[in-house]
Protein backbone atom coordinates (compact mmCIF):
# COMPACT_ATOMS: atom_id res chain seq x y z
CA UNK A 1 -14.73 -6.60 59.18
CA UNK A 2 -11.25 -7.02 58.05
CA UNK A 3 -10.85 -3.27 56.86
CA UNK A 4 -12.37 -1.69 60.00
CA UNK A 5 -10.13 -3.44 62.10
CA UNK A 6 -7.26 -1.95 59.95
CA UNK A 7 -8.78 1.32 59.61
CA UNK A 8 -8.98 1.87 63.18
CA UNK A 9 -5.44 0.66 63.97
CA UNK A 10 -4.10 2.54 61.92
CA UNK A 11 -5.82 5.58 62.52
CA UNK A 12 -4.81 4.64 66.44
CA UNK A 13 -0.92 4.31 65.18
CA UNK A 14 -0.36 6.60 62.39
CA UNK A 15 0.24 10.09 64.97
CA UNK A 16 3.01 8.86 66.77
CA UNK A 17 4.89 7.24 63.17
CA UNK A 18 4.24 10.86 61.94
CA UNK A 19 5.71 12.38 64.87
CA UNK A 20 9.00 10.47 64.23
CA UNK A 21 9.18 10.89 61.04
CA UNK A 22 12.18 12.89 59.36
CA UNK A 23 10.06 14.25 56.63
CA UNK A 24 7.31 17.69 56.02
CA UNK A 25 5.17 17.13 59.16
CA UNK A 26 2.04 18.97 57.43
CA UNK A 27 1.81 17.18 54.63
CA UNK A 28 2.41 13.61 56.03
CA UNK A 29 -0.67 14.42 58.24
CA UNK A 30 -2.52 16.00 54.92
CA UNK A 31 -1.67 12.72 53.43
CA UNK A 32 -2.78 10.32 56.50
CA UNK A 33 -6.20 11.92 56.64
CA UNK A 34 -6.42 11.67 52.72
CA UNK A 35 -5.88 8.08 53.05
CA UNK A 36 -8.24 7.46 55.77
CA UNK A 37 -10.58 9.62 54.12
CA UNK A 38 -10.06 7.19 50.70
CA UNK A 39 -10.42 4.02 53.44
CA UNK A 40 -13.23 5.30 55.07
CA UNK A 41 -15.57 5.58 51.95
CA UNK A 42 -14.30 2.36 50.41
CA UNK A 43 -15.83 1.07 54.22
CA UNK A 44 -18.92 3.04 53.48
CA UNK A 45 -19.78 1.66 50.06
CA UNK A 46 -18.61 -2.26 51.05
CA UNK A 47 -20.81 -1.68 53.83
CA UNK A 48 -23.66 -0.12 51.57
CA UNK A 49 -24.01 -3.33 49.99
CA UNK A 50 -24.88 -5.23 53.58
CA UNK A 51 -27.72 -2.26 54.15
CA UNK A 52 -29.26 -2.45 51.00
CA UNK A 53 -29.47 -6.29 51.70
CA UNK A 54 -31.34 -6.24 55.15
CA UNK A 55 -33.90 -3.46 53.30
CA UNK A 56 -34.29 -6.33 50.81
CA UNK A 57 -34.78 -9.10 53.46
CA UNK A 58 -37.32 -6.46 55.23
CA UNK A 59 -39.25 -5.93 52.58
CA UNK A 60 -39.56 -9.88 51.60
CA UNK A 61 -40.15 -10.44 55.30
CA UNK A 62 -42.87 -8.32 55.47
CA UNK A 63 -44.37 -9.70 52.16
CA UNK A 64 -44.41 -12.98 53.35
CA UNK A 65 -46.44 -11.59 56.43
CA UNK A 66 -48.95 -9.81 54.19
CA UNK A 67 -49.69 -12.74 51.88
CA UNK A 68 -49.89 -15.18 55.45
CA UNK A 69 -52.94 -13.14 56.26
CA UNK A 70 -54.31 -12.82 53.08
CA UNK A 71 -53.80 -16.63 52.86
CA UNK A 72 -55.54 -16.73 56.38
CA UNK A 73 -58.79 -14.26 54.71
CA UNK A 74 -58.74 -16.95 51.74
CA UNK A 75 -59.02 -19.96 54.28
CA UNK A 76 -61.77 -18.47 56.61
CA UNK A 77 -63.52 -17.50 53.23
CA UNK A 78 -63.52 -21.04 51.80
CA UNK A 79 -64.57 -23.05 55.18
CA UNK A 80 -67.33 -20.30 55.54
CA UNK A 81 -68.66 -21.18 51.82
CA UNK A 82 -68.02 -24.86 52.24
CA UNK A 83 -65.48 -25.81 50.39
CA UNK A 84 -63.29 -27.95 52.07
CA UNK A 85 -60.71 -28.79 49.31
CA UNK A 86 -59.98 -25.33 48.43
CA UNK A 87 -59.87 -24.41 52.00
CA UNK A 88 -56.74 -27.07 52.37
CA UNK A 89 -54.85 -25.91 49.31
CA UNK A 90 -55.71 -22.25 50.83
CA UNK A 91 -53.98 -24.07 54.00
CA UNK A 92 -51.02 -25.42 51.96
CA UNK A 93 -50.20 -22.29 50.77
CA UNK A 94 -50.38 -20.18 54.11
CA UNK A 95 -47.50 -22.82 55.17
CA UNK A 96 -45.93 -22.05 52.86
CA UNK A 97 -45.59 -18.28 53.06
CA UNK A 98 -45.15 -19.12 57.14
CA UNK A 99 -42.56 -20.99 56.09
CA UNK A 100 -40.72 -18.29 53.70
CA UNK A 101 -41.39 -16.08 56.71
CA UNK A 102 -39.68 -17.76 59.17
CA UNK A 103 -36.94 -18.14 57.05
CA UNK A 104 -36.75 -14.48 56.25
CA UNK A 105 -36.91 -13.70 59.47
CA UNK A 106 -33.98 -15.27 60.27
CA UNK A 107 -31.83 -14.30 57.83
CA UNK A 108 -33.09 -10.21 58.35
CA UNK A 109 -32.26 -10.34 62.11
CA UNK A 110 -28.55 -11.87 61.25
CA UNK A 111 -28.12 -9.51 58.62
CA UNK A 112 -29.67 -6.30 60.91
CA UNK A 113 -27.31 -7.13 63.65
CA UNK A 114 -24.10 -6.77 61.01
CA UNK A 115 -25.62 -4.04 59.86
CA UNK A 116 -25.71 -2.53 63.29
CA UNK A 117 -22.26 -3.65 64.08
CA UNK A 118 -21.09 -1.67 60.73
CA UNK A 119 -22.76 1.58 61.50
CA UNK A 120 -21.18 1.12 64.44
CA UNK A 121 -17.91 0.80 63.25
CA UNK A 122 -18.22 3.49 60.72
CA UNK A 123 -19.29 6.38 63.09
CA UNK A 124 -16.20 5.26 65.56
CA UNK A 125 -14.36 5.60 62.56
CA UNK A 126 -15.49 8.98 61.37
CA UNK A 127 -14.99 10.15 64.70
CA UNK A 128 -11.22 8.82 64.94
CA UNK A 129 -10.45 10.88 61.57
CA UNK A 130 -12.78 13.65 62.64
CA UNK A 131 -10.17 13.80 65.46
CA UNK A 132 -6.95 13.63 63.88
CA UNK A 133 -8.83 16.35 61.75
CA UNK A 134 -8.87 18.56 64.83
CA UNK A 135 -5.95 17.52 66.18
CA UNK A 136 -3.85 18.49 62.52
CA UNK A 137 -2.98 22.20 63.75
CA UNK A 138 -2.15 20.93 67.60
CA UNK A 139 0.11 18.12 66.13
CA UNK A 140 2.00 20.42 64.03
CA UNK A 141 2.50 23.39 66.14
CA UNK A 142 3.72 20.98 69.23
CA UNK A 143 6.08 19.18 66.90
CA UNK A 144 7.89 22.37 65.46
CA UNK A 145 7.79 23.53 69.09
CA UNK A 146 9.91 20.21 69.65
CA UNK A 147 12.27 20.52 66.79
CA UNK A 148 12.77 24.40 67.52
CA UNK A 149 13.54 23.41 71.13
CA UNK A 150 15.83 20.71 70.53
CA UNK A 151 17.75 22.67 67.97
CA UNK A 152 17.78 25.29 71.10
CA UNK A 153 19.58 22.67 73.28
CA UNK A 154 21.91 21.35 70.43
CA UNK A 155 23.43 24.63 69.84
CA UNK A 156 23.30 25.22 73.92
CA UNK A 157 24.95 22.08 74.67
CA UNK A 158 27.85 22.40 71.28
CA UNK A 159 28.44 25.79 73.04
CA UNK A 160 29.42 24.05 76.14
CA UNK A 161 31.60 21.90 74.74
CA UNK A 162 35.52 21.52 75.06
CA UNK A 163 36.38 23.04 71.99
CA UNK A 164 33.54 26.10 71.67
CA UNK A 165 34.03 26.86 76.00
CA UNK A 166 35.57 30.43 76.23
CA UNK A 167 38.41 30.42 79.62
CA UNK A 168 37.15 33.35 80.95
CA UNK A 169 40.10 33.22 83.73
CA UNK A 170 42.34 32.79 81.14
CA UNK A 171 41.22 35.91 79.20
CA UNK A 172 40.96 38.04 82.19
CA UNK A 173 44.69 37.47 82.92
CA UNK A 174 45.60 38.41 79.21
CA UNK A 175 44.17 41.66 79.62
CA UNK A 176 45.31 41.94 83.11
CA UNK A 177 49.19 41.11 81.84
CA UNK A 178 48.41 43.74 78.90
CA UNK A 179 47.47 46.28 81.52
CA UNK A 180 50.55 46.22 83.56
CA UNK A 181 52.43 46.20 80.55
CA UNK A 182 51.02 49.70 79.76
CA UNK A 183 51.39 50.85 83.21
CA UNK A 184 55.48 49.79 82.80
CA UNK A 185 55.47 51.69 79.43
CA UNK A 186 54.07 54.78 81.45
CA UNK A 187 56.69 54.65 83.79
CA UNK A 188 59.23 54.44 81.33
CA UNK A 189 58.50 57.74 80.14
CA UNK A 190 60.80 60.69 80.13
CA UNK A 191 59.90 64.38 80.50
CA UNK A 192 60.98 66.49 77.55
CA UNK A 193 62.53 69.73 77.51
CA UNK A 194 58.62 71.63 77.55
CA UNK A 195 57.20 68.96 80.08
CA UNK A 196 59.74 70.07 82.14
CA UNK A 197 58.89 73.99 81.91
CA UNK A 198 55.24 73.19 81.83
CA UNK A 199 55.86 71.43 85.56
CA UNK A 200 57.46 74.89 86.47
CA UNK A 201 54.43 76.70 85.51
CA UNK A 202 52.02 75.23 87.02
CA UNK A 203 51.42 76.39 90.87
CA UNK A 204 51.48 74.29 93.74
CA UNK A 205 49.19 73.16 96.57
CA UNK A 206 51.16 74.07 99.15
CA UNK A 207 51.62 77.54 97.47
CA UNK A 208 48.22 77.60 96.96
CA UNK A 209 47.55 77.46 100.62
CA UNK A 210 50.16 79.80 102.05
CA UNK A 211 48.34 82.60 99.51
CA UNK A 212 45.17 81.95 101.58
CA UNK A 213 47.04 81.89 104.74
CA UNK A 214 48.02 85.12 104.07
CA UNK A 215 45.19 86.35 102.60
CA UNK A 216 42.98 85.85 105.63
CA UNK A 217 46.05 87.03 108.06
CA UNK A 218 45.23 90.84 106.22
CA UNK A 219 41.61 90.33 107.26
């Protein structure tokens, strides 16, 4: 039973060494189910060996059986013809088989209950990997949802580190200092000789106004 018991642990086990693993996710789960998949029919033919032995312990049972009661016929027979002697070597014999029949018997119902106990074993095995067959697609697609996460978060949290932080109040002073720079500049400016006769041409509000005072005044 030695290679069920390490079958099934390690069926039980292998996910969560998978999951840690640092290597190609899919194929180290390819590769666990080809293993159990090798493990599991090394179990099957081991355990082949125990079947074909409890058909063989059947059959001799039930052999015994048969030649008991023909053994029995061959007794009945002789007492009913009168022959004593042959009817107590028919005796001997039936013992004999009765004997070889209990014996059988015994060893067949030790031999069935192993044999139960390894079917037993071999479907919850073929169910474990029939699982972790299922499971392959689920098991991949959470763990690259994991690694694509906690990439996510390492580039998040390097962002928010010392040396990658942008001052924001720092900046906006910058600019702010740059601003009022320009605005000095602007002041510094002086007219030239056409800025000065453009400023002549150009009319007024308050002319403006006193042309619609007087406009209206007419009216």
């Amino acid at each position: 039973m030695g290679i069920f018991d390490r079958l099934g642990n390690s069926l039980k086990a292998g996910v969560n060494k998978i999951i840690d693993a640092n290597e190609d996710t899919a194929a180290l789960i390819d590769q666990a189910i080809r293993d159990k998949d090798a493990s599991l029919n090394e179990a099957k033919s081991k355990s082949a060996v125990v079947f074909g032995n409890v058909k063989r312990l059947e059959r001799e049972m039930n052999s015994a059986k048969e030649d008991m009661t023909n053994w029995e016929s061959k007794i009945k027979l002789a007492i009913e013809k009168g022959n004593d002697e042959l009817a107590s070597k028919a005796i001997a014999k039936q013992k004999e088989c009765e004997a070889t029949s209990v014996s059988l018997s015994k060893s067949y119902n030790s031999a069935k209950i192993t044999a139960d106990s390894l079917k037993k074993s071999l479907v919850d095995l073929e169910d474990d990997l029939k699982d972790l067959r299922g499971k392959r697609d689920g098991l991949i697609a959470r763990l690259k949802t994991a690694e694509a996460a906690q990439e996510v978060n390492a580039i998040t949290a390097n962002i928010k580190t010392k040396g990658n932080s942008i001052d924001l109040d720092r900046l906006e002073r910058k600019i702010e200092e740059k601003e009022c720079l320009a605005e000095g500049l602007g002041e510094l400016k002086v007219d030239s000789l056409e800025d000065e006769f453009e400023a002549l041409e150009k009319t007024s509000v308050s002319d403006d106004l006193a042309a619609y005072k007087a406009k209206y005044a007419k009216q």
